[in-house]
Protein backbone atom coordinates (compact mmCIF):
# COMPACT_ATOMS: atom_id res chain seq x y z
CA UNK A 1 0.00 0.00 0.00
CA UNK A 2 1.24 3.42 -0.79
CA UNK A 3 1.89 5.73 1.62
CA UNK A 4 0.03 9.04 2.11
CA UNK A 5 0.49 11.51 -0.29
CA UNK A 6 0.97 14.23 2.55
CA UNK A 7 3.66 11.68 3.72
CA UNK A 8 5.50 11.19 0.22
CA UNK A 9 5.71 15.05 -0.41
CA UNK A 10 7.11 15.73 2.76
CA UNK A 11 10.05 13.22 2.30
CA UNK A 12 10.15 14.21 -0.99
CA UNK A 13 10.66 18.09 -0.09
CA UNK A 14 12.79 16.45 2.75
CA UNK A 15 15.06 14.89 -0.18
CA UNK A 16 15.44 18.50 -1.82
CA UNK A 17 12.35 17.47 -4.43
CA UNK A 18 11.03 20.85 -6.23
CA UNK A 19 7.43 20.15 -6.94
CA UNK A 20 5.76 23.20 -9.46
CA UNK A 21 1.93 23.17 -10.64
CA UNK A 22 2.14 26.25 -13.05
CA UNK A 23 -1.18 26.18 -15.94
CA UNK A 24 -2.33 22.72 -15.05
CA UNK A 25 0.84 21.13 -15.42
CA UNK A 26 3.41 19.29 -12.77
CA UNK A 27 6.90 19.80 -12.88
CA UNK A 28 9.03 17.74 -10.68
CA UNK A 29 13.12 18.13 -10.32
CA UNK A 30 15.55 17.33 -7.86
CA UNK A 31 18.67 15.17 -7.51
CA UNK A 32 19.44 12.33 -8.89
CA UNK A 33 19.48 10.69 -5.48
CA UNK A 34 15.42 11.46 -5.28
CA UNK A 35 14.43 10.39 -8.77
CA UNK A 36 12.35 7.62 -7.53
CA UNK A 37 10.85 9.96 -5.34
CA UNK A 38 10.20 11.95 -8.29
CA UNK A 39 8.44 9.42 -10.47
CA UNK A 40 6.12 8.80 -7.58
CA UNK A 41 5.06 12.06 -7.67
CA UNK A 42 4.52 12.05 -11.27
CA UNK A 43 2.66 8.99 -11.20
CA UNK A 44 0.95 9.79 -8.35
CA UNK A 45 -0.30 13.11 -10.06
CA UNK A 46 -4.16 13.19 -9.30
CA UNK A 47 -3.41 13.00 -5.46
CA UNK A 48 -0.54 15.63 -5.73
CA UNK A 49 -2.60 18.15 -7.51
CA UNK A 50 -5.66 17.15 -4.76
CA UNK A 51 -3.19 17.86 -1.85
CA UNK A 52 -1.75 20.84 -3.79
CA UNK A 53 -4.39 22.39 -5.07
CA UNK A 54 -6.94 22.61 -1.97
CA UNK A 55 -9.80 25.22 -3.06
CA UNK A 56 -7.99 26.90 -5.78
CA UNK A 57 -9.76 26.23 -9.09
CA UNK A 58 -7.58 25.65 -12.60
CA UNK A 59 -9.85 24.89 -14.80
CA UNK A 60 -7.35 23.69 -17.47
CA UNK A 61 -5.68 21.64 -14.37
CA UNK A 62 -9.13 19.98 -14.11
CA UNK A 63 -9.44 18.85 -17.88
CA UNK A 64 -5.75 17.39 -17.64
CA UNK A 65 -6.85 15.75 -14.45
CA UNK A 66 -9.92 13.99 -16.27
CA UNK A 67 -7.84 13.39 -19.51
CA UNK A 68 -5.22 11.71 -17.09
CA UNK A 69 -7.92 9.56 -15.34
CA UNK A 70 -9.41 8.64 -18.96
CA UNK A 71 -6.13 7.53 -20.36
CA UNK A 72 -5.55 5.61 -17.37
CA UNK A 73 -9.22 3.52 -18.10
CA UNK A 74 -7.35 3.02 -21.88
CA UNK A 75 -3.65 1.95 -20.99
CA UNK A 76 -5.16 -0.76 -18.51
CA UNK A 77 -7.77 -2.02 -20.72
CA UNK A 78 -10.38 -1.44 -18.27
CA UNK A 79 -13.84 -2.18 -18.66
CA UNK A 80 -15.65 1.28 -18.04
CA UNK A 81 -19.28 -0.17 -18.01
CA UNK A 82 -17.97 -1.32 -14.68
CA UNK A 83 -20.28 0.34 -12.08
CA UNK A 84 -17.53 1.27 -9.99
CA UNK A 85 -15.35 3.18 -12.63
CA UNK A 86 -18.94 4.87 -14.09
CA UNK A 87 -19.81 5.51 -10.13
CA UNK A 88 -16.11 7.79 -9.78
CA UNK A 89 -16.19 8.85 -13.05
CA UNK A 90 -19.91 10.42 -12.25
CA UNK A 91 -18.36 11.32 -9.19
CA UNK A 92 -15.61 13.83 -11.14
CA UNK A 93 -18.07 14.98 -13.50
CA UNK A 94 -20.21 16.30 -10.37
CA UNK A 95 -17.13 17.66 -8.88
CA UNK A 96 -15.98 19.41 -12.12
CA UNK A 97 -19.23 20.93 -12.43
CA UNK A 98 -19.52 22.05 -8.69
CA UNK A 99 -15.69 23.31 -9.58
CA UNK A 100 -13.98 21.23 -6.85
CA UNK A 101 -10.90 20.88 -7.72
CA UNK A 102 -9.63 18.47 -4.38
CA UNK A 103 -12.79 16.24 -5.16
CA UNK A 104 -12.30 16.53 -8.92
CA UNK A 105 -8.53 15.05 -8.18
CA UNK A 106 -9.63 12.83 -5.47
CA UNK A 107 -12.68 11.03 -8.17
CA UNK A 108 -10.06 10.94 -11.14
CA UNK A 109 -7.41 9.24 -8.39
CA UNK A 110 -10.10 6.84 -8.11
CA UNK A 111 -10.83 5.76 -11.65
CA UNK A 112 -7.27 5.68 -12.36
CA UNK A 113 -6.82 3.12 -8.99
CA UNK A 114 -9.92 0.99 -10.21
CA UNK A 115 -7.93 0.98 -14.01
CA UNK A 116 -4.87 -0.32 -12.54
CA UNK A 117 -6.43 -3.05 -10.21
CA UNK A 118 -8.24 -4.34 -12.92
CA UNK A 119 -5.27 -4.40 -15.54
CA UNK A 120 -4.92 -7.56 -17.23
CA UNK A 121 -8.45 -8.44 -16.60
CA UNK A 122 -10.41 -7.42 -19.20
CA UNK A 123 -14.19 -8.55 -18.43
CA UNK A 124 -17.43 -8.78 -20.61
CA UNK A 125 -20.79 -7.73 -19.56
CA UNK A 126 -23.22 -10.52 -19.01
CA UNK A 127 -24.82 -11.78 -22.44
CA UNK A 128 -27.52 -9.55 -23.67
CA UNK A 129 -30.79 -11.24 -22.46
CA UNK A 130 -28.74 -13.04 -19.92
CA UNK A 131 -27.92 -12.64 -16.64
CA UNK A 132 -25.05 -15.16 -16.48
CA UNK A 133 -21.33 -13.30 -15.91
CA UNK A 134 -19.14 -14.37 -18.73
CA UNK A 135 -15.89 -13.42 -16.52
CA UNK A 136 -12.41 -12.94 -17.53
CA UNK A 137 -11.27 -12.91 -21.23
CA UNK A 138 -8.50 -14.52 -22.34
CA UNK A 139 -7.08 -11.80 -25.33
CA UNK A 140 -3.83 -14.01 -25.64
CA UNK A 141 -1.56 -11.23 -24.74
CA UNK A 142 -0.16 -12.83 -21.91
């Protein structure tokens, strides 16, 4: 389990990590001692730009969150009929309109987690007239 993001930034800063959020986008630099530090941040975005970002609203910053979390739902092959991505994805579409930028990065941290946990495991939707689960499909890309 990762540890908190408040936790992560602080030993990050602690390790002489520069973390910017200028138009939307993060920049991360260091040394080269901290780089893995670094690429935690990075791909820990969503959460850094929820801790970061607190009541300020970007709205660019909000599309790259969303664009982030959507990419994530394509790069793992997830299945996004599944209730629970649809339930955080409704969830960041409610925040975005309500312009809440630490929910908005909190919902898109969530469809990106749900992604990853179900990489590898793509899933079909019960049969149409059915209401047998067909379960995991086997794509043959090992």
């Amino acid at each position: 389990m990762p540890q908190p993001i408040v936790a992560l930034i602080a030993e990050a800063s602690r390790a002489g990590v520069v973390i910017v959020v200028r138009d939307g986008i993060l920049t991360v630099s260091g040394p080269a001692r901290a780089a893995a530090l670094g690429r935690e941040l990075v791909a820990r975005k969503p959460e850094v730009f929820a801790y970061l970002a607190a009541s300020h609203w970007d709205g660019t910053a909000a599309v790259r969150l969303m664009e982030a979390a959507d990419a994530a739902v394509e790069r793992h092959g997830c299945r996004g009929a599944d209730p629970r991505v649809q339930d955080a994805a409704a969830q960041a579409c409610e925040a975005y309109r309500r312009r809440d930028t630490g929910a908005l990065a909190r919902a898109c941290a969530e469809v990106a987690r749900l992604a990853a946990s179900d990489r590898g495991r793509r899933t079909t939707g019960p049969a149409e007239g059915s209401s047998e689960d067909r379960g995991p499909v086997d794509d043959g890309g090992g």
